[in-house]
C-alpha atoms as a PDB file:
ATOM      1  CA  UNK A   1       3.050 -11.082  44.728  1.00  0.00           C
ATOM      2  CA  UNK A   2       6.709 -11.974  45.088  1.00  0.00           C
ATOM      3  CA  UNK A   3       7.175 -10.359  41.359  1.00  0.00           C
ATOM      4  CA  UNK A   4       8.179  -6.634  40.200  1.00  0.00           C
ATOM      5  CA  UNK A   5       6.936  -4.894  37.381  1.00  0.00           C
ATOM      6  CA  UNK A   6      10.472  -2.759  37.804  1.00  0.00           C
ATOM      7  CA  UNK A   7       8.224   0.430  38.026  1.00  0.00           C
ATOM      8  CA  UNK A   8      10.177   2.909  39.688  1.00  0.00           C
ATOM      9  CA  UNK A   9      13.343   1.837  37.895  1.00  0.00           C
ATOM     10  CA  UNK A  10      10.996   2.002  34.052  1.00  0.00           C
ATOM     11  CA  UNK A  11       9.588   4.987  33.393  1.00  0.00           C
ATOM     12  CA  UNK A  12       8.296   3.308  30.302  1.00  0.00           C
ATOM     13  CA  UNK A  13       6.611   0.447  31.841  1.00  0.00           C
ATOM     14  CA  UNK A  14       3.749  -0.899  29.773  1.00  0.00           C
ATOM     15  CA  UNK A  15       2.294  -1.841  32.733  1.00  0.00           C
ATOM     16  CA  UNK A  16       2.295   0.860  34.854  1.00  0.00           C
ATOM     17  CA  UNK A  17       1.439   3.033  31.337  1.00  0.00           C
ATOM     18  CA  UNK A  18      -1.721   1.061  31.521  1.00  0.00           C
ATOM     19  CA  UNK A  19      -2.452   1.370  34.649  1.00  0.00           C
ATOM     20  CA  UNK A  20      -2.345   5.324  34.420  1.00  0.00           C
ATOM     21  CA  UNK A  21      -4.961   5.289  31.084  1.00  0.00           C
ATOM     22  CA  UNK A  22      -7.119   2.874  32.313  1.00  0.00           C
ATOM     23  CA  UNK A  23      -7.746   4.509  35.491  1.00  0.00           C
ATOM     24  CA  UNK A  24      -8.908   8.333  32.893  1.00  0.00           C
ATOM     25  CA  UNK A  25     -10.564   5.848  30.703  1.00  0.00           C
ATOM     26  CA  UNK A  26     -12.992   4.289  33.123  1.00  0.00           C
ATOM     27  CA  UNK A  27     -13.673   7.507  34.292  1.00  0.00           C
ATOM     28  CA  UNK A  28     -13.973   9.348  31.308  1.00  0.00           C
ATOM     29  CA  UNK A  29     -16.602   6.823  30.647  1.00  0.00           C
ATOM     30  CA  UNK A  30     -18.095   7.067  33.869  1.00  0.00           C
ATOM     31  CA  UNK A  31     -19.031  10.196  32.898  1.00  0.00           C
ATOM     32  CA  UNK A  32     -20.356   9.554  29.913  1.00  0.00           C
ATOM     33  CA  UNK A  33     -23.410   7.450  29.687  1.00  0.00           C
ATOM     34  CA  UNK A  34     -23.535   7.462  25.892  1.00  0.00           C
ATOM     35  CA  UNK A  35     -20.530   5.139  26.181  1.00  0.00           C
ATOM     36  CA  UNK A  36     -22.256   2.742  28.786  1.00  0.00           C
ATOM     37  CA  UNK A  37     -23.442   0.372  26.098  1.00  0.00           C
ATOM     38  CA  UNK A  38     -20.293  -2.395  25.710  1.00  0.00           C
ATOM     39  CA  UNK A  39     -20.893  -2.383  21.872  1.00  0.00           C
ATOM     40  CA  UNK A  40     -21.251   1.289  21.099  1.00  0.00           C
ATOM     41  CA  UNK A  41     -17.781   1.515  23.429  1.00  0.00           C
ATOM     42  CA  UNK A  42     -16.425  -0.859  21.661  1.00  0.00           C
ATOM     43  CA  UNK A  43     -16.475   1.050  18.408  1.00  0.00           C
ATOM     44  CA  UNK A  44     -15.177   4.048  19.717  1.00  0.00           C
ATOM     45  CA  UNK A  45     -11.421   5.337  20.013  1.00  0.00           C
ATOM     46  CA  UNK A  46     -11.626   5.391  23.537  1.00  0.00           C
ATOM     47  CA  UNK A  47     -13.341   2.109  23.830  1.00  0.00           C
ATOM     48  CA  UNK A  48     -10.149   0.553  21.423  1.00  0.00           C
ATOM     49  CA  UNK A  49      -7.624   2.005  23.681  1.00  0.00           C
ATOM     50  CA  UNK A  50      -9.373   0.649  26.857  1.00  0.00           C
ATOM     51  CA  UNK A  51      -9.557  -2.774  25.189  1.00  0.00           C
ATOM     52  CA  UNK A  52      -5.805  -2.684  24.573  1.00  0.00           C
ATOM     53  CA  UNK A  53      -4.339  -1.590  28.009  1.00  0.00           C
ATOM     54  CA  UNK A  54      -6.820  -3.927  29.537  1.00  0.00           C
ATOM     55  CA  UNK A  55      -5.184  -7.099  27.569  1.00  0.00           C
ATOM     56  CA  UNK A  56      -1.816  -5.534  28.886  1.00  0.00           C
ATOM     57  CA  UNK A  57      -3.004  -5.326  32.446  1.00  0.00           C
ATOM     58  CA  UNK A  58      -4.842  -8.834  32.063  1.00  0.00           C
ATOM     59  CA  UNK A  59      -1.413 -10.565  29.951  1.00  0.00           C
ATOM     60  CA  UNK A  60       0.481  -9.028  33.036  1.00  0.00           C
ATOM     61  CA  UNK A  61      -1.632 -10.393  35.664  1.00  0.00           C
ATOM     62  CA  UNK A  62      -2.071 -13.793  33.447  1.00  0.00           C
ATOM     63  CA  UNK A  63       2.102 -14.140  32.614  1.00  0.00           C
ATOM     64  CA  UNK A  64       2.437 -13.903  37.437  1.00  0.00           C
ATOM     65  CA  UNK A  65       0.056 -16.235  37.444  1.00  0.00           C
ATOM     66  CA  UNK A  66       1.476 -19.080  35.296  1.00  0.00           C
ATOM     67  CA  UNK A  67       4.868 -18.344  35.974  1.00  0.00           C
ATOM     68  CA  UNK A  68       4.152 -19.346  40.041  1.00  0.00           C
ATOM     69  CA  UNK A  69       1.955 -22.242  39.169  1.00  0.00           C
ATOM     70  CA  UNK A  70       4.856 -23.773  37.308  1.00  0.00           C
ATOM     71  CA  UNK A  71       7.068 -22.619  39.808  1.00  0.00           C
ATOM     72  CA  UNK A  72       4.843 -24.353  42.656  1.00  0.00           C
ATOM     73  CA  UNK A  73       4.823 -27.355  40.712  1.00  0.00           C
ATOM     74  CA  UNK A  74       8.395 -28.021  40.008  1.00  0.00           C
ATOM     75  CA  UNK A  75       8.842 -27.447  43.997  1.00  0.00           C
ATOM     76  CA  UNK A  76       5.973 -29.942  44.765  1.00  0.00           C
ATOM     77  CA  UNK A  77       8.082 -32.144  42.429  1.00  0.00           C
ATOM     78  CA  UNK A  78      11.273 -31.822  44.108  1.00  0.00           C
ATOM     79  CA  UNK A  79       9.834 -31.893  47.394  1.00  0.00           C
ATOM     80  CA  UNK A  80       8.237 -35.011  46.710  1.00  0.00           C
ATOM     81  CA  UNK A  81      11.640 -36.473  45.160  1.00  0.00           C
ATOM     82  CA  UNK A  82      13.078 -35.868  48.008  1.00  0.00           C
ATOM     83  CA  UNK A  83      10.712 -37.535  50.594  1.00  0.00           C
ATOM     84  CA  UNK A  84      10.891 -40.750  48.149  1.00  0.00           C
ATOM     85  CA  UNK A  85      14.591 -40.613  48.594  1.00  0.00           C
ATOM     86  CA  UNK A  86      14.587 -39.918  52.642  1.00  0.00           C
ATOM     87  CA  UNK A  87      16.648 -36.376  52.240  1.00  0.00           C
ATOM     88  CA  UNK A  88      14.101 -33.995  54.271  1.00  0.00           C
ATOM     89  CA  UNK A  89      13.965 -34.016  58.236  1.00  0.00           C
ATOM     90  CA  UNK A  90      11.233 -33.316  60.379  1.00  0.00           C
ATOM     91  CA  UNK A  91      12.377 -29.648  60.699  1.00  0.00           C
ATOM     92  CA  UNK A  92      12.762 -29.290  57.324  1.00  0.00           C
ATOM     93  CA  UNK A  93       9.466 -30.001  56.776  1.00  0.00           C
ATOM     94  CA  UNK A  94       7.808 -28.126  59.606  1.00  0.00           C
ATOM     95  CA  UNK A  95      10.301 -25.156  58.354  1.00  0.00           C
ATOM     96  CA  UNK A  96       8.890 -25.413  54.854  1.00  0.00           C
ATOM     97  CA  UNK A  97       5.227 -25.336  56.648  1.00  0.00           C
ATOM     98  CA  UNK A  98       5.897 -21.989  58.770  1.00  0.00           C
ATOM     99  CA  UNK A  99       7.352 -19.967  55.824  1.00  0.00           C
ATOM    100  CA  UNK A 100       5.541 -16.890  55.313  1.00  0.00           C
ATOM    101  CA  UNK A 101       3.697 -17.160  51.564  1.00  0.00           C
ATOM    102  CA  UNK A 102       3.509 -14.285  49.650  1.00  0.00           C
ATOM    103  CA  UNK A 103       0.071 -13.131  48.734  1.00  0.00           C
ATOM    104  CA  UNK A 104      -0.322 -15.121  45.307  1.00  0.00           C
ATOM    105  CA  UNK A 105       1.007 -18.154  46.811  1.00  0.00           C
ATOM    106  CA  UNK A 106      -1.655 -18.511  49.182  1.00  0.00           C
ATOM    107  CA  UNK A 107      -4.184 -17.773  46.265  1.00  0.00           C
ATOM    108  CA  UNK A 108      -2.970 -20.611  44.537  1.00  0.00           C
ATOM    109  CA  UNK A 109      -3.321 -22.728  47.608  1.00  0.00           C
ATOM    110  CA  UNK A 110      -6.977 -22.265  47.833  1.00  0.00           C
ATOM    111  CA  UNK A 111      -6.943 -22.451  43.684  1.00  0.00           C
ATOM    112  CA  UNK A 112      -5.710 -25.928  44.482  1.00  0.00           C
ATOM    113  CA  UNK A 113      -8.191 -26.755  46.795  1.00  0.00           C
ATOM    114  CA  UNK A 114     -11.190 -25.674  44.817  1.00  0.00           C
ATOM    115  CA  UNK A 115     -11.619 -23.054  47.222  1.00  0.00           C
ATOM    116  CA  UNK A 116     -11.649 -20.030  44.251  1.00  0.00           C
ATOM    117  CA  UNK A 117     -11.602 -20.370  40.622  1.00  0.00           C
ATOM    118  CA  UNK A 118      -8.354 -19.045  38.065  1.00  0.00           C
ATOM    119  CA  UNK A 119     -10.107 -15.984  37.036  1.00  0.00           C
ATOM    120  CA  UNK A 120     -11.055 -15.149  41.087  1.00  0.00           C
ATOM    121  CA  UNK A 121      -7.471 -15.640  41.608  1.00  0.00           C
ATOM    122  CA  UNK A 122      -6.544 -13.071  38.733  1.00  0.00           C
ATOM    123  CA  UNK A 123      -9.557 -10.985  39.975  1.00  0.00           C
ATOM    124  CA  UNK A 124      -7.868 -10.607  43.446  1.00  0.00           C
ATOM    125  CA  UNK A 125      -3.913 -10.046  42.298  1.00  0.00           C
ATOM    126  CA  UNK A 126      -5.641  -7.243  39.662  1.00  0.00           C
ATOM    127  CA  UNK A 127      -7.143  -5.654  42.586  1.00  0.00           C
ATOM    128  CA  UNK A 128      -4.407  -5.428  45.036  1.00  0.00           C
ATOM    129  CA  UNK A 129      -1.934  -4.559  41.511  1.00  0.00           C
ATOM    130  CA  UNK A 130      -4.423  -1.932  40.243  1.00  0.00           C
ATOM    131  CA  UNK A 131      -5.649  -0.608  43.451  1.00  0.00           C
ATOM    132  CA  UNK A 132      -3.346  -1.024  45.748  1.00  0.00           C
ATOM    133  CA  UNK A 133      -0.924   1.718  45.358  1.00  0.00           C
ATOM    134  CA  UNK A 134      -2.738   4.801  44.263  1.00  0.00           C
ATOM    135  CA  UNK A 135      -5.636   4.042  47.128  1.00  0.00           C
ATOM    136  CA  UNK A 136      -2.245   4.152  49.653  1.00  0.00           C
ATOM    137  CA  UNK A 137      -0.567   6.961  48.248  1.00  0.00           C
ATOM    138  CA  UNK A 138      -3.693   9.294  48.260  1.00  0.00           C
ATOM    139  CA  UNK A 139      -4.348   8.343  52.202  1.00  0.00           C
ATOM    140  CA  UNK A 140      -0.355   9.109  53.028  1.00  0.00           C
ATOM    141  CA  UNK A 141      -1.024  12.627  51.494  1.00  0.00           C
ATOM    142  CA  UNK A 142      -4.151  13.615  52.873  1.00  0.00           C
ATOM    143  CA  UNK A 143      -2.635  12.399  56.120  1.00  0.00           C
ATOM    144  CA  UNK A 144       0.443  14.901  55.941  1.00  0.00           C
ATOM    145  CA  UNK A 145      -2.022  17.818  54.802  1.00  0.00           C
ATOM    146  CA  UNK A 146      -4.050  17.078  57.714  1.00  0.00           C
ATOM    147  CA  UNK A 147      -1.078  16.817  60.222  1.00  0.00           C
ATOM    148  CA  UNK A 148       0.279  19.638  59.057  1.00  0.00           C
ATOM    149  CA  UNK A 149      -2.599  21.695  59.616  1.00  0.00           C
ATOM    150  CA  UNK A 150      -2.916  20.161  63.168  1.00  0.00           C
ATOM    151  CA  UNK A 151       0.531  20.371  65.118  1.00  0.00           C
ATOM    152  CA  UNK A 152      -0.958  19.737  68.359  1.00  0.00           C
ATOM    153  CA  UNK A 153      -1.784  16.373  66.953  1.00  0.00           C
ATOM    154  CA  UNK A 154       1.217  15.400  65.218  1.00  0.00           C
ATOM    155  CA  UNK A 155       2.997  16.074  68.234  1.00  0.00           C
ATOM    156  CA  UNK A 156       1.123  13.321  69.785  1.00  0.00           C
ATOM    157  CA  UNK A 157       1.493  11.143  67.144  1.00  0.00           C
ATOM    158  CA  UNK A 158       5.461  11.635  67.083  1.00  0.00           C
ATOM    159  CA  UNK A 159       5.122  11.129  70.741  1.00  0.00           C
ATOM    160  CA  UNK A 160       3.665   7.780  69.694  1.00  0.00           C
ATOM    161  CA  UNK A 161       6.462   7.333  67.210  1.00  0.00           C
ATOM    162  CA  UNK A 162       9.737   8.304  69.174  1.00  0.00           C
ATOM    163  CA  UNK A 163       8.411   5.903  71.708  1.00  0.00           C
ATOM    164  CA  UNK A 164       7.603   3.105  69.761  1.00  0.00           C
ATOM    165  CA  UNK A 165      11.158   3.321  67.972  1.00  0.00           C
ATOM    166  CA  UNK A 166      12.989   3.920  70.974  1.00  0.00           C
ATOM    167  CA  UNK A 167      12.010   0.350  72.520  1.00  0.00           C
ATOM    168  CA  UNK A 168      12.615  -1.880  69.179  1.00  0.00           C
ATOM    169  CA  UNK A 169      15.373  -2.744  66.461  1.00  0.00           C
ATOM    170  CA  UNK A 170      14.957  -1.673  63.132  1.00  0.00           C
ATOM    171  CA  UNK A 171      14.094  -4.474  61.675  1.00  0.00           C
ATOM    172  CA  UNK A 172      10.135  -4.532  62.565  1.00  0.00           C
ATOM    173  CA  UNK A 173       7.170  -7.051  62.634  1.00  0.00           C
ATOM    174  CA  UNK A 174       3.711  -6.612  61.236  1.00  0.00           C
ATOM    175  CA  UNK A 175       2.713  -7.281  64.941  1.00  0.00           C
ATOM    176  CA  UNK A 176       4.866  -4.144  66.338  1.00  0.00           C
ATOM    177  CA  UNK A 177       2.813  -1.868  64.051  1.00  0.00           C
ATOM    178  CA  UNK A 178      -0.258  -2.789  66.171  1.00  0.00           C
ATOM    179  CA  UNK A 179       1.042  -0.418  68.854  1.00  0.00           C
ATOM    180  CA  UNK A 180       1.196   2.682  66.828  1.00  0.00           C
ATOM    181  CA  UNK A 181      -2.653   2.846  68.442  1.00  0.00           C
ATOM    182  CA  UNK A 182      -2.901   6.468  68.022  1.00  0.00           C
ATOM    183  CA  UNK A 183      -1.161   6.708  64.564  1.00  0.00           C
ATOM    184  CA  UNK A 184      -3.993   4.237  63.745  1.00  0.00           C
ATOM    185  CA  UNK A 185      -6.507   6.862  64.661  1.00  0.00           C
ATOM    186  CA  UNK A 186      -5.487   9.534  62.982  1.00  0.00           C
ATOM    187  CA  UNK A 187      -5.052   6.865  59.922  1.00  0.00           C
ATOM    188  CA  UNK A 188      -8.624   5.861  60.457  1.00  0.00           C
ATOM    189  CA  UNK A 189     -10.100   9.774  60.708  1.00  0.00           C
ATOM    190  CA  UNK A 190      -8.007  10.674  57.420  1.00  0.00           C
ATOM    191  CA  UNK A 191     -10.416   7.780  55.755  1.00  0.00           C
ATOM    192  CA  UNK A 192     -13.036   9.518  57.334  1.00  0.00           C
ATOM    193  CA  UNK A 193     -12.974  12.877  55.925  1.00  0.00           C
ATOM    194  CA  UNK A 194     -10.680  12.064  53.001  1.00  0.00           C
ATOM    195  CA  UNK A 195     -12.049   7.973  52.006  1.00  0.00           C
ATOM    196  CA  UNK A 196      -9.535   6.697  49.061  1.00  0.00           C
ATOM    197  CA  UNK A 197     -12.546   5.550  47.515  1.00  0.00           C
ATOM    198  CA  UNK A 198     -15.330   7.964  47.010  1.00  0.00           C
ATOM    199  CA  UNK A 199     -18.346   5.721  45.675  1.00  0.00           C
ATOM    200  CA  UNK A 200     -18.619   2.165  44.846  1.00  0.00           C
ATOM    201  CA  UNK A 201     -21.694   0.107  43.801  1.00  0.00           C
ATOM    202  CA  UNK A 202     -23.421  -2.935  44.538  1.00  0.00           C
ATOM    203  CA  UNK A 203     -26.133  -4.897  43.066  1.00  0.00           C
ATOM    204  CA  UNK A 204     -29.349  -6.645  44.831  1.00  0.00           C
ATOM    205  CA  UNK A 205     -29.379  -9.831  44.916  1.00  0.00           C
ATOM    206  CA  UNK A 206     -33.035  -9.601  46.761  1.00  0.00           C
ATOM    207  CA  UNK A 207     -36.132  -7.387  46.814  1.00  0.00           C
ATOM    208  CA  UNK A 208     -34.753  -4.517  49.580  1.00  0.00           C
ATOM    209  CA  UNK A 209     -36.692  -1.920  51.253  1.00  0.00           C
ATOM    210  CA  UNK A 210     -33.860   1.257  52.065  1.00  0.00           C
ATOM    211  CA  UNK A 211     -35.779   3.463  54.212  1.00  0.00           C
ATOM    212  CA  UNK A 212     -38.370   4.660  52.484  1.00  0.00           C
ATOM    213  CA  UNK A 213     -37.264   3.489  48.688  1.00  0.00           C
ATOM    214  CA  UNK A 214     -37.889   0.279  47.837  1.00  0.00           C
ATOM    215  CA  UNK A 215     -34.783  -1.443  45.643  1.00  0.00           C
ATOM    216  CA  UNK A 216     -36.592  -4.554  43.597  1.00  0.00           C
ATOM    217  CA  UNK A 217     -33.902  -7.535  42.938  1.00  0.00           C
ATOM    218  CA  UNK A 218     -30.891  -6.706  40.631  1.00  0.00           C
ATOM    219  CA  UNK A 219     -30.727  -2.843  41.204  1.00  0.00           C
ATOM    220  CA  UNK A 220     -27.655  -0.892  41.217  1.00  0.00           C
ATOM    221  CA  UNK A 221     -27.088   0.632  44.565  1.00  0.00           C
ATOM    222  CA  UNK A 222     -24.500   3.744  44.562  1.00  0.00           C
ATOM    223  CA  UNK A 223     -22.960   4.137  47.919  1.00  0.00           C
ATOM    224  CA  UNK A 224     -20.684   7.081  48.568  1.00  0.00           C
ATOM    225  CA  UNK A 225     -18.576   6.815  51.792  1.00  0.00           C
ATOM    226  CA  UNK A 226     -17.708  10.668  51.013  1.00  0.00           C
ATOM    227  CA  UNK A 227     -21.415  11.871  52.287  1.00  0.00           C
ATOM    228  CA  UNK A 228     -21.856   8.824  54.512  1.00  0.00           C
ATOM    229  CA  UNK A 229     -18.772  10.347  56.478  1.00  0.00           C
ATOM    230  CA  UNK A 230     -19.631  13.543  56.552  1.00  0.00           C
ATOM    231  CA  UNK A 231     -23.148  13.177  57.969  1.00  0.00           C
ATOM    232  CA  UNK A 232     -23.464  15.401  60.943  1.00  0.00           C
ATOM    233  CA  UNK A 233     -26.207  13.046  62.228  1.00  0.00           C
ATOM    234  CA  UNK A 234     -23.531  10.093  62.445  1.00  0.00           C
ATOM    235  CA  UNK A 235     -20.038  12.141  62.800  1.00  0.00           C
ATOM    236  CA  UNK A 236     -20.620  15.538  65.104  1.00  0.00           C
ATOM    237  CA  UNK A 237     -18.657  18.163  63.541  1.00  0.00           C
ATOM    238  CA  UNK A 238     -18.140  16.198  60.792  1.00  0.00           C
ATOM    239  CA  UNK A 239     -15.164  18.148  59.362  1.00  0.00           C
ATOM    240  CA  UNK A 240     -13.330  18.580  62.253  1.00  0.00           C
ATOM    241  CA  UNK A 241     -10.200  16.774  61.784  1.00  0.00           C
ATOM    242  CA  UNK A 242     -10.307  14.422  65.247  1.00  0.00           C
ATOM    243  CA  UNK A 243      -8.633  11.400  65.407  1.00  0.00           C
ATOM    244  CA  UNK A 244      -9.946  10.990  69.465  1.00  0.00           C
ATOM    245  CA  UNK A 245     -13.107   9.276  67.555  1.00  0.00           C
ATOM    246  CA  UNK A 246     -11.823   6.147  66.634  1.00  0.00           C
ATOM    247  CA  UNK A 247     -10.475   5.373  70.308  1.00  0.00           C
ATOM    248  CA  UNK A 248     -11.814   2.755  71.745  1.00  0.00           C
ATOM    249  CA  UNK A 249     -13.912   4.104  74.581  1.00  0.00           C
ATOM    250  CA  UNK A 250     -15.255   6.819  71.659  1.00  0.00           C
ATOM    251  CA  UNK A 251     -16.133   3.866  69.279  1.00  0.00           C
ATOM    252  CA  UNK A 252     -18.561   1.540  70.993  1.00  0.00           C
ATOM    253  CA  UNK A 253     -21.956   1.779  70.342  1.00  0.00           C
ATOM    254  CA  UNK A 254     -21.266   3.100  66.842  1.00  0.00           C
ATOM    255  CA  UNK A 255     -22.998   1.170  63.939  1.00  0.00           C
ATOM    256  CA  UNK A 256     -20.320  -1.159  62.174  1.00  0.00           C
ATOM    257  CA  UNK A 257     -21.783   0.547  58.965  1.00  0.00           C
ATOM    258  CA  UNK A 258     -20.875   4.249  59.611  1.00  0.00           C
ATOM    259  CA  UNK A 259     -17.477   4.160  58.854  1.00  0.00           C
ATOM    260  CA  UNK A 260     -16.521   2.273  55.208  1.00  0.00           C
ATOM    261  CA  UNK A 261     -13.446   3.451  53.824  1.00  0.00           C
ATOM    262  CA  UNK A 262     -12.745  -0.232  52.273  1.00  0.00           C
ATOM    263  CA  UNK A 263     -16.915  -0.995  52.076  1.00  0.00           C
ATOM    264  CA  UNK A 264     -18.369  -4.229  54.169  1.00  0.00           C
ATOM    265  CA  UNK A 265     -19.468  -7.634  53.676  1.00  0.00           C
ATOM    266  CA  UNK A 266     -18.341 -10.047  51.341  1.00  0.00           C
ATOM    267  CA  UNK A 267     -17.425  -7.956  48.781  1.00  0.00           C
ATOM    268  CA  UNK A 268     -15.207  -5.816  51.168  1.00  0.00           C
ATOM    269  CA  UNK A 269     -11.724  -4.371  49.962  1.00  0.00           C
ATOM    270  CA  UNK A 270      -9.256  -7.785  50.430  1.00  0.00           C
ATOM    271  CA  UNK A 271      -6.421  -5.514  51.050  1.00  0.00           C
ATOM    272  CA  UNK A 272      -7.600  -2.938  54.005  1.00  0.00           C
ATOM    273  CA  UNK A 273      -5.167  -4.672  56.470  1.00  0.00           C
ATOM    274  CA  UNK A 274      -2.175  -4.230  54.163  1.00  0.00           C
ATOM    275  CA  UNK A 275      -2.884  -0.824  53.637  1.00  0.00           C
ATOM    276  CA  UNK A 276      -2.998  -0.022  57.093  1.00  0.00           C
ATOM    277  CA  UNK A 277       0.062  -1.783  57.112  1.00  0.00           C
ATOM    278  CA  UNK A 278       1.485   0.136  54.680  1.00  0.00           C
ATOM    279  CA  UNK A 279       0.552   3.203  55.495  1.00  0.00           C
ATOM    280  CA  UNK A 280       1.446   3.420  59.194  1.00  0.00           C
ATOM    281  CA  UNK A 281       5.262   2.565  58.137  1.00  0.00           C
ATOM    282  CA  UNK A 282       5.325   4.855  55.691  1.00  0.00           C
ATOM    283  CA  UNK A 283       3.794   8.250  58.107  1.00  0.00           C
ATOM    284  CA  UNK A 284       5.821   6.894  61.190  1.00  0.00           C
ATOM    285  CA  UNK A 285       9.552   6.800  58.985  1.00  0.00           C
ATOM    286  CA  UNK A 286       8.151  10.475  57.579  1.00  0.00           C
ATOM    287  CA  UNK A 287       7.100  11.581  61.258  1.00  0.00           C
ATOM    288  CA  UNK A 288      10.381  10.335  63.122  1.00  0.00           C
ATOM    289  CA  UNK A 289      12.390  12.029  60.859  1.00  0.00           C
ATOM    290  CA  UNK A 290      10.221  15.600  59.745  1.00  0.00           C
ATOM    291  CA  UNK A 291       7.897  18.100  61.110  1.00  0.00           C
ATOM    292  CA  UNK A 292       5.463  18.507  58.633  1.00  0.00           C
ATOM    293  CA  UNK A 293       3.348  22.242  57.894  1.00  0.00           C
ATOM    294  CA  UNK A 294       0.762  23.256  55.284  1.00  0.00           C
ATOM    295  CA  UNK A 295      -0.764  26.873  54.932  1.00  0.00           C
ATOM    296  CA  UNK A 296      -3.229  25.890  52.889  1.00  0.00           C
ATOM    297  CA  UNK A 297      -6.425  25.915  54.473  1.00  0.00           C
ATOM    298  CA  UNK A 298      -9.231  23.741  53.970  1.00  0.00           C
ATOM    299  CA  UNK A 299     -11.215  25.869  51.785  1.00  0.00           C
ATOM    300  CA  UNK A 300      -8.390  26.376  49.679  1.00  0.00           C
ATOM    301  CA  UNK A 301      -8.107  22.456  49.279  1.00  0.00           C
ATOM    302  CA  UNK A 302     -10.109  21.527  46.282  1.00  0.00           C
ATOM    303  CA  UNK A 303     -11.071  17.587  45.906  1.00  0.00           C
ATOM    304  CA  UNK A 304     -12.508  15.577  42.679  1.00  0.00           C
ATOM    305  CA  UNK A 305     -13.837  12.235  42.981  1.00  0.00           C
ATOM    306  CA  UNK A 306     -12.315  10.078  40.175  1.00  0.00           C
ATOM    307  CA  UNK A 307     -11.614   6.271  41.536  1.00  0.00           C
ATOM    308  CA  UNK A 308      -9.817   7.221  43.801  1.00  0.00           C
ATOM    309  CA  UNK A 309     -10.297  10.737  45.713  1.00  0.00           C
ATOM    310  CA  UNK A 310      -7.653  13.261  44.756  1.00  0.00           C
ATOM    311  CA  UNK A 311      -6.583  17.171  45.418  1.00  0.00           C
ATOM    312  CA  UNK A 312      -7.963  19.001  42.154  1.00  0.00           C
ATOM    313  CA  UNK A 313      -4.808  21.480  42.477  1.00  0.00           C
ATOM    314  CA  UNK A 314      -2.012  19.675  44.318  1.00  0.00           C
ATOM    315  CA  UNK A 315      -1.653  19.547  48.189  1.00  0.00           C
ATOM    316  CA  UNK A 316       1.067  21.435  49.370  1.00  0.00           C
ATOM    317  CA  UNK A 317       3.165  20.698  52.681  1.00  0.00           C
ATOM    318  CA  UNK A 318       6.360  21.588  54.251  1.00  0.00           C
ATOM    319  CA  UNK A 319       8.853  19.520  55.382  1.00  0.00           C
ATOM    320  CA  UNK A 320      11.412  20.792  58.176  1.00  0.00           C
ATOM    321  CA  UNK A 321      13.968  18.166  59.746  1.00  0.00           C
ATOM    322  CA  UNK A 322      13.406  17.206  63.643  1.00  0.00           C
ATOM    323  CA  UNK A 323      16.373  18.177  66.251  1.00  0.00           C
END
């Protein structure tokens, strides 16, 4: 968004306070269908305290929001002074046309054009604000568990790594990351045994026949990518840690729908790129520099399915510095 809420500097951030109580909250009341009903929540403690730290989370989103659109305006203004007076060039201008926009900015660009309304726009920056770190962080763990409980196949992937690093500067593009191809795999397989997201929803907008249920228009569909990933039927062996599935000569043929870590269509998670993105820096950096080991077995790792999936107890991994 081009804006910092100065988290990991403010322990005391409002925001990020919010964040963490919101996310028990909503799942507190998920569990809890005597609290489904808006005005009976509403009167409750809980329901007061999730009213508050969503005004924080919305005044946060709201304050980014404004503060760009006046921003973008006094540019336009300038910009536009300028022309009248004959001070740009030609390359200026085509300069000023290239420039990478941060992710609001090009919100606001389709804002302008009609393209999405203002509360789409805060809709979108609250998803990639609110879910768009702990969704991340939960993948890079599950990754190192799984790594460390596979050697044979983080030696690959550091194979991968030392290569890739070896033949570039430091200073890296997004499209240099698309030849950490194997990384990617094992990226892709962590979704599939470990998805960040362990059920979402979606309503009918049509009468739908699902097999052998029938779904009549406006019904609440659960999905759960946990099960759907874990179907021996689809996935063979389905918790055998094995990234070689999501090569491409393993992948065709397989329904587009068997594999939803960020869910499909439309309504699909706007930020799956970025977190591919992030998360393929963040494991190759770990992975060039460490050898990582876990003991704990897979029995021994307990999950719970909250919005985002999580290790009940803690995962626990070893980190030893590569020669």
């Amino acid at each position: 968004m081009d804006s910092s809420p100065n988290a990991q500097e403010n322990n005391d951030s409002p925001y990020v306070n919010a964040v963490l109580r919101m996310s028990k909250l909503v799942h507190k009341r998920q569990r809890s269908p005597w609290l489904w009903n808006d005005v009976i929540y509403s009167l409750t403690p809980s329901g007061r305290e999730h009213d508050k730290c969503l005004r924080i989370l919305h005044d946060f989103t709201n304050k980014v929001i404004d503060e760009r659109i006046a921003d973008r305006a006094a540019k336009n203004n300038s910009s536009q002074k300028e022309e009248e007076d004959g001070e740009t060039s030609k390359e200026e201008d085509v300069f000023k046309r290239r420039k990478r926009l941060a992710f609001l900015d090009l919100l606001l660009e389709a804002y302008d054009k009609g393209e999405i309304s203002r509360e789409g726009v805060r809709e979108e920056v609250d998803t990639f604000m609110f879910e768009g770190h702990d969704t991340t962080a939960a993948g890079i763990l599950f990754a190192l568990y799984l790594l460390g409980r596979h050697p044979e196949i983080q030696q690959k992937v550091q194979e991968e790594v030392d290569l890739f690093f070896d033949r570039r500067p430091e200073t890296l593009s997004v499209d240099d990351l698309k030849d950490l191809r194997y990384l990617e795999c094992v990226i892709k397989e962590v979704q599939r045994i470990f998805p960040s997201v362990p059920h979402f929803a979606r309503k009918t907008t049509e009468d739908c026949q699902l097999g052998e249920y029938f779904a009549p228009k406006g019904t609440t569909v659960g999905v759960s990518p946990m099960a759907l990933h874990r179907n021996p039927e689809i996935w063979p062996a389905p918790l055998q840690f094995n990234p070689d599935r999501f090569l491409p000569e393993n992948s065709q043929g397989r329904h587009p729908f068997a594999f939803l870590p960020f869910s499909a269509g439309p309504r699909n998670c706007i930020g799956q790129r970025f977190a591919l993105m992030e998360e393929k820096i963040v494991l190759s950096h770990v992975l060039r520099s460490f050898n990582v080991e876990s003991t704990q077995t897979f029995d021994e790792l307990l999950t719970c399915a909250e919005l985002i999936t999580r290790p009940k107890e803690g995962l626990f991994v070893t980190l030893g510095k590569r020669q």
